[in-house]
C-alpha atoms as a PDB file:
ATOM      1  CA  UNK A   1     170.687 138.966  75.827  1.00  0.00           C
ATOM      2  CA  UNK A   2     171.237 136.740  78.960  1.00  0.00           C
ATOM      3  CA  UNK A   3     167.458 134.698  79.532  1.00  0.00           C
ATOM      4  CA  UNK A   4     165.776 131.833  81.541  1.00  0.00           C
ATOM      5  CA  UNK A   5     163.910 130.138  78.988  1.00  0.00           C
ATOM      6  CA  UNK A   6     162.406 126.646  77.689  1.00  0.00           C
ATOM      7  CA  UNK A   7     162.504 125.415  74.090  1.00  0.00           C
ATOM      8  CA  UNK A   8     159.685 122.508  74.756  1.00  0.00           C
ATOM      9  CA  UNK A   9     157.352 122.731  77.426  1.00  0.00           C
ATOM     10  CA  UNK A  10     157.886 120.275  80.575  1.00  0.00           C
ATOM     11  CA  UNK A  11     159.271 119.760  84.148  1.00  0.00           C
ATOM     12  CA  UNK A  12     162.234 121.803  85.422  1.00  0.00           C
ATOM     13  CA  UNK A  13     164.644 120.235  83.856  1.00  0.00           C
ATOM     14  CA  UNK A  14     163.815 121.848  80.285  1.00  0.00           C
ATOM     15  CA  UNK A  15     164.480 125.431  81.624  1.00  0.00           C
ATOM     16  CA  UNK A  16     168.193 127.001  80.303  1.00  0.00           C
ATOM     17  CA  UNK A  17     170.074 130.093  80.759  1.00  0.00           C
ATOM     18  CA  UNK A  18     171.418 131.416  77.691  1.00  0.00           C
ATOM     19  CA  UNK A  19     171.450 133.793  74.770  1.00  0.00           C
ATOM     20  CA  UNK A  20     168.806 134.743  72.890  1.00  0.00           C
ATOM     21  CA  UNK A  21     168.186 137.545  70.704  1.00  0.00           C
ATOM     22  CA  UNK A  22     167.046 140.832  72.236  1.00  0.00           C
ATOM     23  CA  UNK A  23     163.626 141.520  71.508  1.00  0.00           C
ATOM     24  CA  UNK A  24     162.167 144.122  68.874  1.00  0.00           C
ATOM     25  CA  UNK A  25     159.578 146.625  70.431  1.00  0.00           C
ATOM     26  CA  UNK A  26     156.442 147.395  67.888  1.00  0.00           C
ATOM     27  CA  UNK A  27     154.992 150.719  67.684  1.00  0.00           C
ATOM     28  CA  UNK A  28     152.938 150.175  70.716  1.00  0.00           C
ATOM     29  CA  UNK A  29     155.422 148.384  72.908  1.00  0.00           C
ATOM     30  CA  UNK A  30     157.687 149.467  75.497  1.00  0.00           C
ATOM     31  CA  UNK A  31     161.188 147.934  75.249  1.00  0.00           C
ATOM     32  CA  UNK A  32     162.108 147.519  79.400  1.00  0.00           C
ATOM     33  CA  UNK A  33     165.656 147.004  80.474  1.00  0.00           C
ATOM     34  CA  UNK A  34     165.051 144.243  83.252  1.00  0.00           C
ATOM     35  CA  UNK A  35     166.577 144.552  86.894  1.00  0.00           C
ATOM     36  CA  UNK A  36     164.478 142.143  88.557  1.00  0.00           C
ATOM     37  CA  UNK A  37     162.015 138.954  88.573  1.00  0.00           C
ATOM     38  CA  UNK A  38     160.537 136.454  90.795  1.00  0.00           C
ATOM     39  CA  UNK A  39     158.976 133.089  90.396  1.00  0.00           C
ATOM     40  CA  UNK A  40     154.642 132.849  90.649  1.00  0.00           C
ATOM     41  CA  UNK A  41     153.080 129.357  91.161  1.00  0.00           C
ATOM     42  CA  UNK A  42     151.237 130.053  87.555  1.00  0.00           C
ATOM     43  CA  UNK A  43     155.104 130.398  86.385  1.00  0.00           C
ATOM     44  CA  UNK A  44     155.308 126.754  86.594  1.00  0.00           C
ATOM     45  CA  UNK A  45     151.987 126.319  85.288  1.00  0.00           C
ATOM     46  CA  UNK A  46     152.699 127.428  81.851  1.00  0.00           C
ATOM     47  CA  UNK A  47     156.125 125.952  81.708  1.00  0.00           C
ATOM     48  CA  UNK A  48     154.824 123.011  82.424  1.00  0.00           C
ATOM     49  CA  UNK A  49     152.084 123.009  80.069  1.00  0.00           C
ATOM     50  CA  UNK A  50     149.588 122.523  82.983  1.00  0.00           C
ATOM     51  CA  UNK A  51     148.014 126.056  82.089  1.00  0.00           C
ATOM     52  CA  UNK A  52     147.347 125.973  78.157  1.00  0.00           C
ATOM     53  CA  UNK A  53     147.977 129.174  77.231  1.00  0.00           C
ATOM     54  CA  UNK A  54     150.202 130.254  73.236  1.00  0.00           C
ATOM     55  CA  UNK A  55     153.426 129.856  73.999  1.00  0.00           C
ATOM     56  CA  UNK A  56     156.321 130.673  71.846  1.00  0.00           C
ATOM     57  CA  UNK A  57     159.389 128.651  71.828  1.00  0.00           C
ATOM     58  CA  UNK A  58     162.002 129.548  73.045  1.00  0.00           C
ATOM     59  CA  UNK A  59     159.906 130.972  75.753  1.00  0.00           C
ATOM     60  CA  UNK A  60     161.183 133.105  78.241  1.00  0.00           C
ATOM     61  CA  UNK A  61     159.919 132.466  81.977  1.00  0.00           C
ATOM     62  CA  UNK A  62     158.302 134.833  83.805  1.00  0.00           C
ATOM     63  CA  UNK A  63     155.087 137.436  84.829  1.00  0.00           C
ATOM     64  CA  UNK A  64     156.594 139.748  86.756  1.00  0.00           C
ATOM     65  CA  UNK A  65     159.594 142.685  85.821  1.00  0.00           C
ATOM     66  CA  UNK A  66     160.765 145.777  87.449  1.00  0.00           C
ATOM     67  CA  UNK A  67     162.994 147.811  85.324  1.00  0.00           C
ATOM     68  CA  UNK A  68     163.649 151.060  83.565  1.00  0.00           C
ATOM     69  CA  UNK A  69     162.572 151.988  80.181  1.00  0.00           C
ATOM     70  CA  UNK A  70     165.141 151.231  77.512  1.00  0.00           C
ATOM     71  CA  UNK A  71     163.219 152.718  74.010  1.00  0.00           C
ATOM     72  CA  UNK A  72     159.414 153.432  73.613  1.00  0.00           C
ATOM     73  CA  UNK A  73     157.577 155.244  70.743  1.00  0.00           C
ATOM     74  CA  UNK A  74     156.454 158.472  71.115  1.00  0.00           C
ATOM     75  CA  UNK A  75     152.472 157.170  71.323  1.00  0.00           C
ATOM     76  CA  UNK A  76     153.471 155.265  74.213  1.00  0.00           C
ATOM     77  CA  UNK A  77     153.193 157.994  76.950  1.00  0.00           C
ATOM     78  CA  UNK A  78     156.351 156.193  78.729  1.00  0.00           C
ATOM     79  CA  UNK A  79     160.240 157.921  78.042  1.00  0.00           C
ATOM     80  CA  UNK A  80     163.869 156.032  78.426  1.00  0.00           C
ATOM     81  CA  UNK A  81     164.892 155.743  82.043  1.00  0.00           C
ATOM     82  CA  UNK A  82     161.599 155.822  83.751  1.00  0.00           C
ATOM     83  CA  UNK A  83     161.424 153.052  86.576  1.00  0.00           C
ATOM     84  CA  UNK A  84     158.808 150.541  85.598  1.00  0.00           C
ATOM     85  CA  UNK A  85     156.881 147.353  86.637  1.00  0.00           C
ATOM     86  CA  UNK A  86     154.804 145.020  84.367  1.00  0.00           C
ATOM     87  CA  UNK A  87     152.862 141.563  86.110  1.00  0.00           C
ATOM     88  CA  UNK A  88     151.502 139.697  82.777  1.00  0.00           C
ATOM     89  CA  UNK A  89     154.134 138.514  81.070  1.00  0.00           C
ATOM     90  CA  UNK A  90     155.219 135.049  79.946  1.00  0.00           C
ATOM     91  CA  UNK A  91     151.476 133.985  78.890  1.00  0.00           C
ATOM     92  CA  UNK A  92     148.582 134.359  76.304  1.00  0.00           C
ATOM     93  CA  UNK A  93     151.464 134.573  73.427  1.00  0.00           C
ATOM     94  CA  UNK A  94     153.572 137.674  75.152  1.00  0.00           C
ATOM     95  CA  UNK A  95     157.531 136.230  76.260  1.00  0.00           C
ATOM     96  CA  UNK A  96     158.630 136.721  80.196  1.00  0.00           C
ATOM     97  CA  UNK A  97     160.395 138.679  82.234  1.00  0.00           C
ATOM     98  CA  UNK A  98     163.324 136.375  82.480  1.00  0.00           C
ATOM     99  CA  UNK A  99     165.898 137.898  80.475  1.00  0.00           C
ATOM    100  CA  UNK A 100     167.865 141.418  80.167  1.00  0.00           C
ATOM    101  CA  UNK A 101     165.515 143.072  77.950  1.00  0.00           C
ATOM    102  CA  UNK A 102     161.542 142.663  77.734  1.00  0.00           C
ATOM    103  CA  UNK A 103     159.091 144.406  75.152  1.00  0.00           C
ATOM    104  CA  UNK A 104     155.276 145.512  77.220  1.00  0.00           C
ATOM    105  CA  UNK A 105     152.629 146.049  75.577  1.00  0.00           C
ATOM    106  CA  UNK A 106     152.209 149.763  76.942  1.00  0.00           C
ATOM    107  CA  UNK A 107     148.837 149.632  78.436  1.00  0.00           C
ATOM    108  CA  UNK A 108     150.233 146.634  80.563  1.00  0.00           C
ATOM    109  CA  UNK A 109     153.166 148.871  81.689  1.00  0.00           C
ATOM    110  CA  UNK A 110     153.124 150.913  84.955  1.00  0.00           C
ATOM    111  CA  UNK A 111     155.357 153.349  86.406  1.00  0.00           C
ATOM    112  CA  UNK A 112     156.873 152.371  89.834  1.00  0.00           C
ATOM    113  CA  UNK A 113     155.757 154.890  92.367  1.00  0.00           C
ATOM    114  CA  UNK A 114     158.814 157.528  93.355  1.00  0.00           C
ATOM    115  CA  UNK A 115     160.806 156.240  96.660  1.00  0.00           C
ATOM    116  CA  UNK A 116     159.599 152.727  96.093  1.00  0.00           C
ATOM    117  CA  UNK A 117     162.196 150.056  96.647  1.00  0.00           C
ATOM    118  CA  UNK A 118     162.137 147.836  93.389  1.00  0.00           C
ATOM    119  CA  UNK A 119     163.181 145.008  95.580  1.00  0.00           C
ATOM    120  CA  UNK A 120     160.126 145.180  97.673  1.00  0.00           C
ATOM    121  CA  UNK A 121     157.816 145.754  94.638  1.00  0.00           C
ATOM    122  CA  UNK A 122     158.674 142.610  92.158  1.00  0.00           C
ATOM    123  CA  UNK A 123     157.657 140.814  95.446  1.00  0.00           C
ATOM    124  CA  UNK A 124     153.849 142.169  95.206  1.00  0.00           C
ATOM    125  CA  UNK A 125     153.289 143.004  92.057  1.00  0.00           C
ATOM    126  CA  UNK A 126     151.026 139.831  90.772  1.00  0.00           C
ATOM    127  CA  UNK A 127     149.795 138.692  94.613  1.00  0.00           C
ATOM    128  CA  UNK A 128     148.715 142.121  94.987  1.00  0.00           C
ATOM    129  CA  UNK A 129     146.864 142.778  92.039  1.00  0.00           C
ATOM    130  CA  UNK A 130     145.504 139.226  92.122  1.00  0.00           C
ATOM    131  CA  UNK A 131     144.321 139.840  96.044  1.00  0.00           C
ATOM    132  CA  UNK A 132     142.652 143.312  94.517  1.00  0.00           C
ATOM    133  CA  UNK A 133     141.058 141.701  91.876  1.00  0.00           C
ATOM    134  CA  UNK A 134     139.530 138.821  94.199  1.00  0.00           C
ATOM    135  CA  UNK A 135     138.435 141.007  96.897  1.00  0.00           C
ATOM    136  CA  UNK A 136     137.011 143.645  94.595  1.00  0.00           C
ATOM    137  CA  UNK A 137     136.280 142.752  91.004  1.00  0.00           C
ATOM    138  CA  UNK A 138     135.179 139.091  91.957  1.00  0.00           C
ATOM    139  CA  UNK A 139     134.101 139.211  95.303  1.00  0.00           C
ATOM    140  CA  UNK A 140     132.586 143.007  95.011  1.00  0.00           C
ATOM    141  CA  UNK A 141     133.190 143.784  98.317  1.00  0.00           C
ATOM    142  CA  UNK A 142     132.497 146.444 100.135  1.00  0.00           C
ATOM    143  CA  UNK A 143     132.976 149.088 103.079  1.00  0.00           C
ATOM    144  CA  UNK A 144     131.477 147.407 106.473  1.00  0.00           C
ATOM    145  CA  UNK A 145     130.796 144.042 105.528  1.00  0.00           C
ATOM    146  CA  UNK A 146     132.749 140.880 106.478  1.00  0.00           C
ATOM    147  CA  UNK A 147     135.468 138.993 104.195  1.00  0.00           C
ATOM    148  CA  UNK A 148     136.645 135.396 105.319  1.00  0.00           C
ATOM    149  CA  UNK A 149     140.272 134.910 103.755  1.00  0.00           C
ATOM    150  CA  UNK A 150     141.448 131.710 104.073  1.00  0.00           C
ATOM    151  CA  UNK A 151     145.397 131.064 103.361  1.00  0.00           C
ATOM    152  CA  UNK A 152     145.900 134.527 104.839  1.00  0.00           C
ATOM    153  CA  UNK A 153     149.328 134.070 106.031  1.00  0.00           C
ATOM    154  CA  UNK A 154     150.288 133.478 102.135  1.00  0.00           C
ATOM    155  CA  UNK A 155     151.277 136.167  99.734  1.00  0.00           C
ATOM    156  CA  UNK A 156     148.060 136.812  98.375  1.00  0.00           C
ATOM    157  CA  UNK A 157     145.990 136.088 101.315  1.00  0.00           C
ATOM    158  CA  UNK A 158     148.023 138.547 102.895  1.00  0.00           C
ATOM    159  CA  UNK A 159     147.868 140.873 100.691  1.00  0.00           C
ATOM    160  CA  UNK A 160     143.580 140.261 100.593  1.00  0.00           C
ATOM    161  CA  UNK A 161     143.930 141.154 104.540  1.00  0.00           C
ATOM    162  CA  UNK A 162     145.499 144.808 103.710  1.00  0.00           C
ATOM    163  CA  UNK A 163     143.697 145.851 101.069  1.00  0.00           C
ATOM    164  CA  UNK A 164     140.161 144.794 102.696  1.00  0.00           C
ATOM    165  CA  UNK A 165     141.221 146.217 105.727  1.00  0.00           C
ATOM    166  CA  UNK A 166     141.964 149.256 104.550  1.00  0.00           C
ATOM    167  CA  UNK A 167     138.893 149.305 102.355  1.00  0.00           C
ATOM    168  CA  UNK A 168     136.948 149.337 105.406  1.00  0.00           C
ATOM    169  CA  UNK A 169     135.807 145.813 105.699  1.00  0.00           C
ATOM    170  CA  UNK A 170     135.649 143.600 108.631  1.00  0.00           C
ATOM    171  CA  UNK A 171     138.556 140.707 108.217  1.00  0.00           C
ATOM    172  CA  UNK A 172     138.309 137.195 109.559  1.00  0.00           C
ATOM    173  CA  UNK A 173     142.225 135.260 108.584  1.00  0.00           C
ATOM    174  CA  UNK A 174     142.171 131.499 108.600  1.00  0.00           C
ATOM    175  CA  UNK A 175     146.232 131.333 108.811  1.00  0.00           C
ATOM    176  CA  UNK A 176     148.538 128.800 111.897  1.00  0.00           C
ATOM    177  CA  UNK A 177     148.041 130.245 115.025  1.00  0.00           C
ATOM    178  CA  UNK A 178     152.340 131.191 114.678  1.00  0.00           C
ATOM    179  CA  UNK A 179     150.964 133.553 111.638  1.00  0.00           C
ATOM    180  CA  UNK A 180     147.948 135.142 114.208  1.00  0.00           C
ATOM    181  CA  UNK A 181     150.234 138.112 115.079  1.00  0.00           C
ATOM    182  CA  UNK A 182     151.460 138.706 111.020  1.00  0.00           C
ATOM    183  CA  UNK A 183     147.628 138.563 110.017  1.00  0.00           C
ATOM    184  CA  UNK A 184     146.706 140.954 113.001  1.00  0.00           C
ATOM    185  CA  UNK A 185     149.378 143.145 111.959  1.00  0.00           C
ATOM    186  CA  UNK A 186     147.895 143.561 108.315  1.00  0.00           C
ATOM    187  CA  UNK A 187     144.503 144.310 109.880  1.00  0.00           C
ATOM    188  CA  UNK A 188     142.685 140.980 110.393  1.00  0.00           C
ATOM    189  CA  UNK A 189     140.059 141.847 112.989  1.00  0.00           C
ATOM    190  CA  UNK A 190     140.243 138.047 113.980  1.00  0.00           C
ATOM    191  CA  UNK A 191     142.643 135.145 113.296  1.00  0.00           C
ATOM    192  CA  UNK A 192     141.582 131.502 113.409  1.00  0.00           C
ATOM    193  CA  UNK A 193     143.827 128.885 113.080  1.00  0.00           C
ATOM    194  CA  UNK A 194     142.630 126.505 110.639  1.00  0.00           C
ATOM    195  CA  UNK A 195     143.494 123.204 112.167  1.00  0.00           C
ATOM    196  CA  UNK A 196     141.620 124.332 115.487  1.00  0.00           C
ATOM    197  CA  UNK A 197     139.193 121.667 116.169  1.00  0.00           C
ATOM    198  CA  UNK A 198     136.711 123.694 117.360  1.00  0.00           C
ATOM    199  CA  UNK A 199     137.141 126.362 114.250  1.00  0.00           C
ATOM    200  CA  UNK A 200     133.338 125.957 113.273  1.00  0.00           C
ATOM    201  CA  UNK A 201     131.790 127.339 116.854  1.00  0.00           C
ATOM    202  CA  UNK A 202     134.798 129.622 116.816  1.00  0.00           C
ATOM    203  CA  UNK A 203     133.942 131.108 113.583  1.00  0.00           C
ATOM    204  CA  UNK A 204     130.209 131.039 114.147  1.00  0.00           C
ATOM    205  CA  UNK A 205     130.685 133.035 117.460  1.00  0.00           C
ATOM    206  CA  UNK A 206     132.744 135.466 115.003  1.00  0.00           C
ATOM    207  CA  UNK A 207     130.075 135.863 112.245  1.00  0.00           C
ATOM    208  CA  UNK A 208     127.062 134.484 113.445  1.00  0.00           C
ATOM    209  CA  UNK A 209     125.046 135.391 110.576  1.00  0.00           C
ATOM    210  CA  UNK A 210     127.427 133.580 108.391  1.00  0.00           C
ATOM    211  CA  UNK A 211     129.866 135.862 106.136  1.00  0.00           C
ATOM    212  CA  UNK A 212     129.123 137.672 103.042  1.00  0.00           C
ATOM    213  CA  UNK A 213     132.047 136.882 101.598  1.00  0.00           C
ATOM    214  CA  UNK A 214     134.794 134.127 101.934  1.00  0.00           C
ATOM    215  CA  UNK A 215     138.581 134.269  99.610  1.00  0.00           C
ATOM    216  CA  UNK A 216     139.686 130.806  99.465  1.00  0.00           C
ATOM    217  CA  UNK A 217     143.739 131.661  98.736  1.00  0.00           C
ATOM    218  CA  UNK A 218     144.669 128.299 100.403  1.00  0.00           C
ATOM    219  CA  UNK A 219     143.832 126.056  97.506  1.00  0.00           C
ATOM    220  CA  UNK A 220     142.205 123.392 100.187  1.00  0.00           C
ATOM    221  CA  UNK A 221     138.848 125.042 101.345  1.00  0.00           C
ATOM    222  CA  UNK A 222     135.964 122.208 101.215  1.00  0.00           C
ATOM    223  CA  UNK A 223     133.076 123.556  99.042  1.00  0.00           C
ATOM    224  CA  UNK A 224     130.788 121.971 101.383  1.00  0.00           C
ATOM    225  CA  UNK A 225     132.662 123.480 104.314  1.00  0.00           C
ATOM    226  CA  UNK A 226     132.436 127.159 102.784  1.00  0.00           C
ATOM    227  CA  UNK A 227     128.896 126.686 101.997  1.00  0.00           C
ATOM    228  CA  UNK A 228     127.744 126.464 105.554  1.00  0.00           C
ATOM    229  CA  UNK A 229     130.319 129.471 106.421  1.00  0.00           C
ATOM    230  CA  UNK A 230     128.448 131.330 103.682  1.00  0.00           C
ATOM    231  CA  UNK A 231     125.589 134.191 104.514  1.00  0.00           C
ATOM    232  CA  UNK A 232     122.438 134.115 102.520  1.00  0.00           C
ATOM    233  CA  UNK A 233     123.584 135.765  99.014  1.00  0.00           C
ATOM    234  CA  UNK A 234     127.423 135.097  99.899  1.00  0.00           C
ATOM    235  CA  UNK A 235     129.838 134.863  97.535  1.00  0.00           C
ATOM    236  CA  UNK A 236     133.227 132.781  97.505  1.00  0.00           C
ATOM    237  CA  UNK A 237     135.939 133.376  95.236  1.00  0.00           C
ATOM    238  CA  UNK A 238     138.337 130.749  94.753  1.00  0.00           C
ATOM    239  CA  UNK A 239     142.311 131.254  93.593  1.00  0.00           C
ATOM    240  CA  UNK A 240     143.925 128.437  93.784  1.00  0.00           C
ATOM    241  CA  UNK A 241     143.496 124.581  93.868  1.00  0.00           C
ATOM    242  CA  UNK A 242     144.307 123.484  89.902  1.00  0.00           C
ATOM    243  CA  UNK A 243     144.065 119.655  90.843  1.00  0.00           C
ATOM    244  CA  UNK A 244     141.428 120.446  93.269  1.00  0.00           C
ATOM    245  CA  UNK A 245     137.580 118.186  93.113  1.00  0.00           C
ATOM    246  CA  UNK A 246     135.967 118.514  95.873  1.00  0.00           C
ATOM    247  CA  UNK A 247     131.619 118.105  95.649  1.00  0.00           C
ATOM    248  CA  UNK A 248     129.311 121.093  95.769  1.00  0.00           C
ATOM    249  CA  UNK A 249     126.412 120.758  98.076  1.00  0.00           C
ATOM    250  CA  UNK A 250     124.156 121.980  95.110  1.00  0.00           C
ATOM    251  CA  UNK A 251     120.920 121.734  97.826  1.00  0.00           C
ATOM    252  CA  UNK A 252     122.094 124.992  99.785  1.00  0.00           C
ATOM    253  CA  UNK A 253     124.649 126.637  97.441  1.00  0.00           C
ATOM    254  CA  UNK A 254     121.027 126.916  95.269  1.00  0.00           C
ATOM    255  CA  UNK A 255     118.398 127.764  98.240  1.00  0.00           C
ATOM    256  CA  UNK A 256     120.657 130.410  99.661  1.00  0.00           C
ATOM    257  CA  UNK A 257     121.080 132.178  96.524  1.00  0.00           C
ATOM    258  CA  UNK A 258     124.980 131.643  96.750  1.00  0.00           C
ATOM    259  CA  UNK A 259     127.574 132.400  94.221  1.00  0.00           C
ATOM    260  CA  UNK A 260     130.914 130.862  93.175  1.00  0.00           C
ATOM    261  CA  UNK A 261     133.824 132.100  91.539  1.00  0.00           C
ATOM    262  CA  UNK A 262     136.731 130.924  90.379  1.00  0.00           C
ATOM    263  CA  UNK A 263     139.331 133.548  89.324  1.00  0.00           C
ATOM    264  CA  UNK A 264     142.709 133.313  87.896  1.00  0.00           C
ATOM    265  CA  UNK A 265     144.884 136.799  86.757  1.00  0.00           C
ATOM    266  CA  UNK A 266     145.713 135.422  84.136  1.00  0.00           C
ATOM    267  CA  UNK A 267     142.649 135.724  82.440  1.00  0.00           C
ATOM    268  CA  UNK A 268     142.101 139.751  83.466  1.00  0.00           C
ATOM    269  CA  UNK A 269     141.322 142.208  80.875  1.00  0.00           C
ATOM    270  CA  UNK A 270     143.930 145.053  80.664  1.00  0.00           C
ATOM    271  CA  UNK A 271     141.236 147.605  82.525  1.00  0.00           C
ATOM    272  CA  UNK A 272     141.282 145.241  85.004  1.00  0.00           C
ATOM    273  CA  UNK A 273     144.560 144.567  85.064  1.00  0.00           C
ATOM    274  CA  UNK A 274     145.193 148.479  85.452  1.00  0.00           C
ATOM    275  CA  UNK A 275     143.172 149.311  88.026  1.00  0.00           C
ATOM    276  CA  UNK A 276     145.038 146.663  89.845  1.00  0.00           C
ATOM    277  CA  UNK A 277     147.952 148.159  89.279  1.00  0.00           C
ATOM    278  CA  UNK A 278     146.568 151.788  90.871  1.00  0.00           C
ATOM    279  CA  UNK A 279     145.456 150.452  93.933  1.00  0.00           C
ATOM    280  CA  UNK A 280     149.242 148.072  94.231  1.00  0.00           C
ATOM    281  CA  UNK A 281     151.028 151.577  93.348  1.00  0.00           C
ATOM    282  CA  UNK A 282     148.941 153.211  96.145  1.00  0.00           C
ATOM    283  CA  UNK A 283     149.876 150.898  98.924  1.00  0.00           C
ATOM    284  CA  UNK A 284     153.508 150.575  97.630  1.00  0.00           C
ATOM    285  CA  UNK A 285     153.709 154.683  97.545  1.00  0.00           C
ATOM    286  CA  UNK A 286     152.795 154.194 101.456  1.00  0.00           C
ATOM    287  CA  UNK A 287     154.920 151.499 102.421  1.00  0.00           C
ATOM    288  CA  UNK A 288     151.675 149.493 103.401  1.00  0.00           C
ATOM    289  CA  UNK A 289     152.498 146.230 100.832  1.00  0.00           C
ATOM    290  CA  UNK A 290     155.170 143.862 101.050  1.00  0.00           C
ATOM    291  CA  UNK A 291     156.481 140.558 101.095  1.00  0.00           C
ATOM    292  CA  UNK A 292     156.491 138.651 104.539  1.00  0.00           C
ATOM    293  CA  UNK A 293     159.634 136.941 103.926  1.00  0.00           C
ATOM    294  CA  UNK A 294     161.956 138.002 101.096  1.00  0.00           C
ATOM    295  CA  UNK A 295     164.985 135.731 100.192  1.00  0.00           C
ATOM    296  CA  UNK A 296     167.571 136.982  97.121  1.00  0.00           C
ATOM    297  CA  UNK A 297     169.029 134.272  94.554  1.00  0.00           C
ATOM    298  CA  UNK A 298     171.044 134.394  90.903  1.00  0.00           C
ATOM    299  CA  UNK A 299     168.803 133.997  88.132  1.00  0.00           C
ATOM    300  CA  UNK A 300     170.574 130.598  88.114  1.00  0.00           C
ATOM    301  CA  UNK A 301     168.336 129.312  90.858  1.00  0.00           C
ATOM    302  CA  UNK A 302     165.377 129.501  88.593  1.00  0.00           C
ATOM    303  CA  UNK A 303     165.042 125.943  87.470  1.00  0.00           C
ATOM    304  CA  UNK A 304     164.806 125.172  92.046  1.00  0.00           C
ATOM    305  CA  UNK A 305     162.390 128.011  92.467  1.00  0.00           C
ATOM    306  CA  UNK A 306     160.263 126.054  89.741  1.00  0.00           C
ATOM    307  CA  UNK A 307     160.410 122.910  91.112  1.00  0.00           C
ATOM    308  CA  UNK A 308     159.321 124.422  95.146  1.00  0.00           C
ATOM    309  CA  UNK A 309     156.384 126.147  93.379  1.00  0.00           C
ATOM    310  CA  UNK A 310     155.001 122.590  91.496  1.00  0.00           C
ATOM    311  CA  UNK A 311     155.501 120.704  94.553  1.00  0.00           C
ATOM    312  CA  UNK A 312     154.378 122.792  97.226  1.00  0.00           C
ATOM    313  CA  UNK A 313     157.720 123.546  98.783  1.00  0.00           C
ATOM    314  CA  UNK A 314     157.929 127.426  99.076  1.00  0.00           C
ATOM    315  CA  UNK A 315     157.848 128.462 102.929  1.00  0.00           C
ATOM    316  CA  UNK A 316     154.100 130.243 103.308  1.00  0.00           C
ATOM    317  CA  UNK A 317     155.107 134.269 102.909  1.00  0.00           C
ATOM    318  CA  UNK A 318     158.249 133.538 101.426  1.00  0.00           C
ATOM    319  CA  UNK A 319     158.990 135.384  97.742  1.00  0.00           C
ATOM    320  CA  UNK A 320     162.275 134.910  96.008  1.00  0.00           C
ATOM    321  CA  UNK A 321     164.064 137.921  93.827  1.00  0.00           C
ATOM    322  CA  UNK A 322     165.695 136.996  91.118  1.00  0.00           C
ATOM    323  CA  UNK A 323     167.917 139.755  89.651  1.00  0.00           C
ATOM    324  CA  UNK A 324     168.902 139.870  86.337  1.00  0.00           C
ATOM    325  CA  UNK A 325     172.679 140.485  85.001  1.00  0.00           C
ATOM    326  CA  UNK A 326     173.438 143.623  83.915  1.00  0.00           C
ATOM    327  CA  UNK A 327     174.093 144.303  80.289  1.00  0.00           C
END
């Protein structure tokens, strides 16, 4: 089969396209025939060897597949031809998505919702179910209270703005004051722009009892800064940053009864991973999740779509599809 994939871990340069041999299915395994991928900052990550994680070699790129079901066993629950999406692929010894055929484990395996454009799903699939797990598995939020998510204009931050909207929860969106209408529009209740000098009075007239719960999605959130922002028993989550060091105030993270949480998918159990994957599937079924800015390019264009994600130069809301060639 055609693949994306690295023989050595390392920069860019040490992805190839090429043929590899198409993968066996086991007895719990679904063999998927692969229409589409994308590229996920953590993609880079593990090529890179920046996220340690088992790799095989040759290993093929990539989390996130939407296909169709090419062979499963009969203890599987899944039958050939059934439209499918997986998100946890290409880590913790499991090869990607890259390439014409991929074998999923079947409880990582999820049907795609009927009506659904695959196009717009492989554009959600892990910042949606990596928004859901912040918001509600780390950040155990709930119906009424407040949420500060920072980075909200970003694929997962904007994804953390619908689904705690429409969990009932109050949202406050740190996102560019050009991104205050997108935020509004995915049901931030208020949209600061982040640069604003006077942010801190701004926010404090917003939640003046500080908020109960802040979603750093930005990577660039001061811990010192988020204390303060912080109400008594508030919890941050934090999703991105991997060269990030900034101090702790220890004094008031302590006397406030605060808690931190750092939180990356890649380390979700499969329950979690699959209750995830209900509430994505809900949203998708009702058109209310998608990609802000959605740009289609030949598998070819891997290796660049690697190299924007290290260095920071993917457009904020932008997701590239990467189709794969038929067989």
């Amino acid at each position: 089969m055609e693949a994306a994939f690295v023989e050595r871990l390392g920069p860019p340069e040490e992805i190839r396209l090429g043929l590899l041999p198409k993968p066996v299915p086991g007895p719990t395994d679904v063999l998927v025939r692969v229409a589409l991928t994308t590229v996920n900052p953590v993609d880079a990550l593990v090529r890179s060897g920046a996220f340690p994680t088992p790799a095989p070699l040759p290993l093929v790129l990539g989390r996130d597949a939407v296909g169709t079901v090419a062979e499963a066993g009969p203890g599987t629950g899944f039958a050939p031809g059934e439209p499918v999406w997986t998100n946890s692929l290409g880590h913790g010894g499991r090869q990607g998505a890259a390439g014409q055929y991929a074998v999923v484990p079947a409880d990582r395996l999820y049907r795609l919702p009927a009506e659904t454009s695959p196009t717009t799903a492989v554009t959600v699939l892990h910042p949606g179910a990596t928004a859901w797990l912040a918001l509600f598995r780390h950040g155990r939020l709930r119906a009424g209270e407040t949420v500060l998510v920072s980075g909200a204009a970003g694929n997962v931050g904007g994804a953390a703005v619908t689904f705690a909207a429409e969990a009932g929860a109050r949202v406050l969106a740190l996102a560019r004051d050009e991104d205050a209408d997108h935020c509004r529009d995915l049901g931030a209740a208020v949209v600061l722009d982040y640069r604003d000098p006077e942010l801190t009075a701004r926010l404090a007239r917003a939640a003046p009892d500080g908020v109960p719960l802040l979603v750093d999605a930005s990577g660039h959130t001061e811990l010192s800064w988020a204390v303060d922002r912080l109400a008594p028993r508030g919890r941050l989550v934090l999703l991105a940053g991997p060269d990030r060091r900034p101090p702790l105030p220890v004094g008031p993270f302590y006397q406030r009864d605060l808690s931190l949480r750092g939180f990356v998918i890649s380390h979700a159990t499969v329950p979690e991973l699959a209750d995830a994957a209900t509430a994505v599937n809900r949203l998708l079924a009702r058109g209310a999740l998608a990609s802000r800015r959605v740009e289609t390019r030949p598998l070819s264009a891997i290796a660049d779509e690697h190299r924007a994600a290290e260095t920071g130069g993917t457009p904020t809301g932008r997701r590239v599809i990467l189709p794969i060639l038929p067989t």
